[in-house]
Protein backbone atom coordinates (compact mmCIF):
# COMPACT_ATOMS: atom_id res chain seq x y z
CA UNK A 1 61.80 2.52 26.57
CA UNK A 2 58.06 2.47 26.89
CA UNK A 3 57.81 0.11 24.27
CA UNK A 4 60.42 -2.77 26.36
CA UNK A 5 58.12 -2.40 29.34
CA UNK A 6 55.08 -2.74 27.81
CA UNK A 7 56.42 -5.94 26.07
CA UNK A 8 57.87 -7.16 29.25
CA UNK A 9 54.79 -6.65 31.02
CA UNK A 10 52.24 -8.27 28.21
CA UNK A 11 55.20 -11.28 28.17
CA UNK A 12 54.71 -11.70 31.86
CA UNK A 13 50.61 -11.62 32.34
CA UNK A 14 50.45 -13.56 29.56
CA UNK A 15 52.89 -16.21 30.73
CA UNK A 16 51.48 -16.44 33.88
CA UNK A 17 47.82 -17.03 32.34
CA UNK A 18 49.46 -19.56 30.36
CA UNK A 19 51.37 -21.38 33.43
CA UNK A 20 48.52 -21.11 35.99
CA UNK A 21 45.94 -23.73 37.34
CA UNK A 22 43.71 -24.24 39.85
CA UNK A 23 43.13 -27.45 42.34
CA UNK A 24 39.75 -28.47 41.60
CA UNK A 25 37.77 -31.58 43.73
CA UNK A 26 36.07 -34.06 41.55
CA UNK A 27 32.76 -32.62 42.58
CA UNK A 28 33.77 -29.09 41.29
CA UNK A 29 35.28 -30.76 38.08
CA UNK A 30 31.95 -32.18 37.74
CA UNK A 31 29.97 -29.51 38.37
CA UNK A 32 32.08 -27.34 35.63
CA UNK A 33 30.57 -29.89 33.13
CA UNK A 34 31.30 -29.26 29.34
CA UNK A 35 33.07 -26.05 30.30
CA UNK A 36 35.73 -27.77 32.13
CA UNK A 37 36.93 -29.37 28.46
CA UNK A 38 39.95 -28.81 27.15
CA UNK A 39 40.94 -26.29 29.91
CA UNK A 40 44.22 -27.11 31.81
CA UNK A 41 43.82 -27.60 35.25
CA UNK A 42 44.40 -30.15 38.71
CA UNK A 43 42.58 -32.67 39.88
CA UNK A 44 43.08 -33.72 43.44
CA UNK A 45 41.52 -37.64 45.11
CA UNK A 46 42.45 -40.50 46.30
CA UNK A 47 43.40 -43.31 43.78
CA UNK A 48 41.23 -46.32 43.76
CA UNK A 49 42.26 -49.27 44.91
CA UNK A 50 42.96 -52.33 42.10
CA UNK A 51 41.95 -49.39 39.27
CA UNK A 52 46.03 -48.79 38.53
CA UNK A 53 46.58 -50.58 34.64
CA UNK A 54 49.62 -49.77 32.81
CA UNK A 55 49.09 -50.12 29.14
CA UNK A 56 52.07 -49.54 27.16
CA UNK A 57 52.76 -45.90 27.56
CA UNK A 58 49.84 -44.85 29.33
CA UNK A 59 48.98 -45.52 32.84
CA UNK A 60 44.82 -45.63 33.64
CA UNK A 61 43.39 -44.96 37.03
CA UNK A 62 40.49 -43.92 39.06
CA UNK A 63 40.44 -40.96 41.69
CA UNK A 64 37.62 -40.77 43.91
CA UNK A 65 36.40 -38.23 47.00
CA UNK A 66 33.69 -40.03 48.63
CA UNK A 67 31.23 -41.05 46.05
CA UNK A 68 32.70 -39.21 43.57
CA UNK A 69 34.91 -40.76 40.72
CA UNK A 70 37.04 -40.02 37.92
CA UNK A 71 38.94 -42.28 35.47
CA UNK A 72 42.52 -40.39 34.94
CA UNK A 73 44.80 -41.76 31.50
CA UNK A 74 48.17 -40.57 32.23
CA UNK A 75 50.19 -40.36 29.36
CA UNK A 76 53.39 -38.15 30.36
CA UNK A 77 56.75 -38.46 29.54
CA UNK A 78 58.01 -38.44 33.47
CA UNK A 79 57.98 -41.78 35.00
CA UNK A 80 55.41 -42.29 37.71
CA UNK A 81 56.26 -41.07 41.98
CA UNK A 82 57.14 -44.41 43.65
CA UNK A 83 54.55 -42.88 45.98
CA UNK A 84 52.02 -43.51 43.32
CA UNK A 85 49.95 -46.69 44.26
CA UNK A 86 46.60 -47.80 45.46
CA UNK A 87 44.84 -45.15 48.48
CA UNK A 88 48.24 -42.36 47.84
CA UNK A 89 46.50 -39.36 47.58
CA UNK A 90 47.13 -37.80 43.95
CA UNK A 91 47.11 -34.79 41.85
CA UNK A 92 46.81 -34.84 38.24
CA UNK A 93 47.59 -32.00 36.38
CA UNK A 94 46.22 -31.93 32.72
CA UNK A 95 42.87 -31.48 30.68
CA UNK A 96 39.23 -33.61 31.22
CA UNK A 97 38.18 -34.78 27.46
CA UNK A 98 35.09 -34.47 25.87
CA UNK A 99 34.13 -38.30 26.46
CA UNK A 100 34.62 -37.13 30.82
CA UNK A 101 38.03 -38.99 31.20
CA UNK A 102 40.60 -36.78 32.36
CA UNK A 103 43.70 -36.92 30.36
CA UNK A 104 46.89 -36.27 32.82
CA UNK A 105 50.36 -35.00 31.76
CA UNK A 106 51.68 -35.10 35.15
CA UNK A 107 51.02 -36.68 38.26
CA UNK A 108 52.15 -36.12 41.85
CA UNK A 109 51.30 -38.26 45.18
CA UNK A 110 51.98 -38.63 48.68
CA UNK A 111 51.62 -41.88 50.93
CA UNK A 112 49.76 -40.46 53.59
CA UNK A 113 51.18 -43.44 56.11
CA UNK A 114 54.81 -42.36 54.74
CA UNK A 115 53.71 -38.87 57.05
CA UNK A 116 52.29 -40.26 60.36
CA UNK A 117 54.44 -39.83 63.13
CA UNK A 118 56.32 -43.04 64.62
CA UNK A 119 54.41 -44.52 67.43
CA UNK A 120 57.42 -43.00 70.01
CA UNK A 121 56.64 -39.34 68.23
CA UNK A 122 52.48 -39.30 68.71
CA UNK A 123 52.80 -37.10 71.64
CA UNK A 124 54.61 -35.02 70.54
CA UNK A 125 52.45 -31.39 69.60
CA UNK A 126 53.19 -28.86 67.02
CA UNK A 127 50.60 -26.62 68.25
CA UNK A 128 50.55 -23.46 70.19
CA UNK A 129 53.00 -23.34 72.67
CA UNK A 130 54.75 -26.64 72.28
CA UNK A 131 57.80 -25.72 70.30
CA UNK A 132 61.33 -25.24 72.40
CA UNK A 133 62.81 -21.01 72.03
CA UNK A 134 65.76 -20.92 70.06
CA UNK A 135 68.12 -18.08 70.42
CA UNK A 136 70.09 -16.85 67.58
CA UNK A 137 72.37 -15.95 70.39
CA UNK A 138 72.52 -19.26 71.84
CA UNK A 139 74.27 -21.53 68.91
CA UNK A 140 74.06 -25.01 70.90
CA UNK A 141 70.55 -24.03 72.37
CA UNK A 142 68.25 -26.48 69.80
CA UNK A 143 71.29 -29.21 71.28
CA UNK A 144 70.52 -28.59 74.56
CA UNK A 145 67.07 -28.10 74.69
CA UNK A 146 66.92 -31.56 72.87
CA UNK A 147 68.98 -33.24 75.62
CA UNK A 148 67.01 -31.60 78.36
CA UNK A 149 63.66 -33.57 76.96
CA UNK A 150 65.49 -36.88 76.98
């Protein structure tokens, strides 16, 4: 019995050493230097405009943070986010290379004007105080209080 748990528990710290990576800027990728090689982990900037060129299987980039750039080859086997174009911001999740490009097996993005609110919504608030009580009690309640602000 000892034996099962023990395996369980190497199988588990060992898969999640395996599975785990850390959100790094450019400028701490950077700083990381020759270390950074060969070590799995994300990469999080803003893609550069006009520096998106598909080639064949591979898709080459540019993130950048300010001053800071890095050119990205993506060469995974899941197709590019639609959401995946010049200013999205992007994560790429793979290893830098020894000649400083970073070499990307998967890539997410987000739009950021696909989040702002609608010009009718900008006043709205989601701080402190500004959300309507709901009642667990009260099943038309969210209804109603949505009426009321009409």
């Amino acid at each position: 019995m000892t034996l099962i748990v023990g395996s369980l528990v190497w199988l588990a710290v060992g898969g999640v050493s395996d599975t785990k990576t850390y959100y790094k800027t450019i400028s701490e990728l950077q700083q990381l230097g020759k270390s950074a090689e060969g070590k799995r982990v994300r990469v999080g900037g803003d893609v550069e405009p006009g520096s998106i060129v598909k080639a064949g299987a591979q898709v080459n980039f540019v993130l950048h943070q300010g001053a800071k750039t890095l050119n990205v080859v993506y060469s995974g086997s899941d197709p590019l986010p639609d959401t995946f174009k010049d200013n999205a911001q992007a994560l790429a999740d793979g290893r830098l290379g020894p000649n400083g490009v970073f070499e990307a097996q998967k890539i997410q993005a987000k739009c950021a004007s696909k989040y702002e609110a609608k010009p009718s919504q900008r006043g709205l608030s989601h701080g402190p105080g500004a959300g309507t009580k709901v009642s667990a009690g009260e099943p038309n309640s969210f209804h109603s209080a949505l009426s009321s602000r009409s």
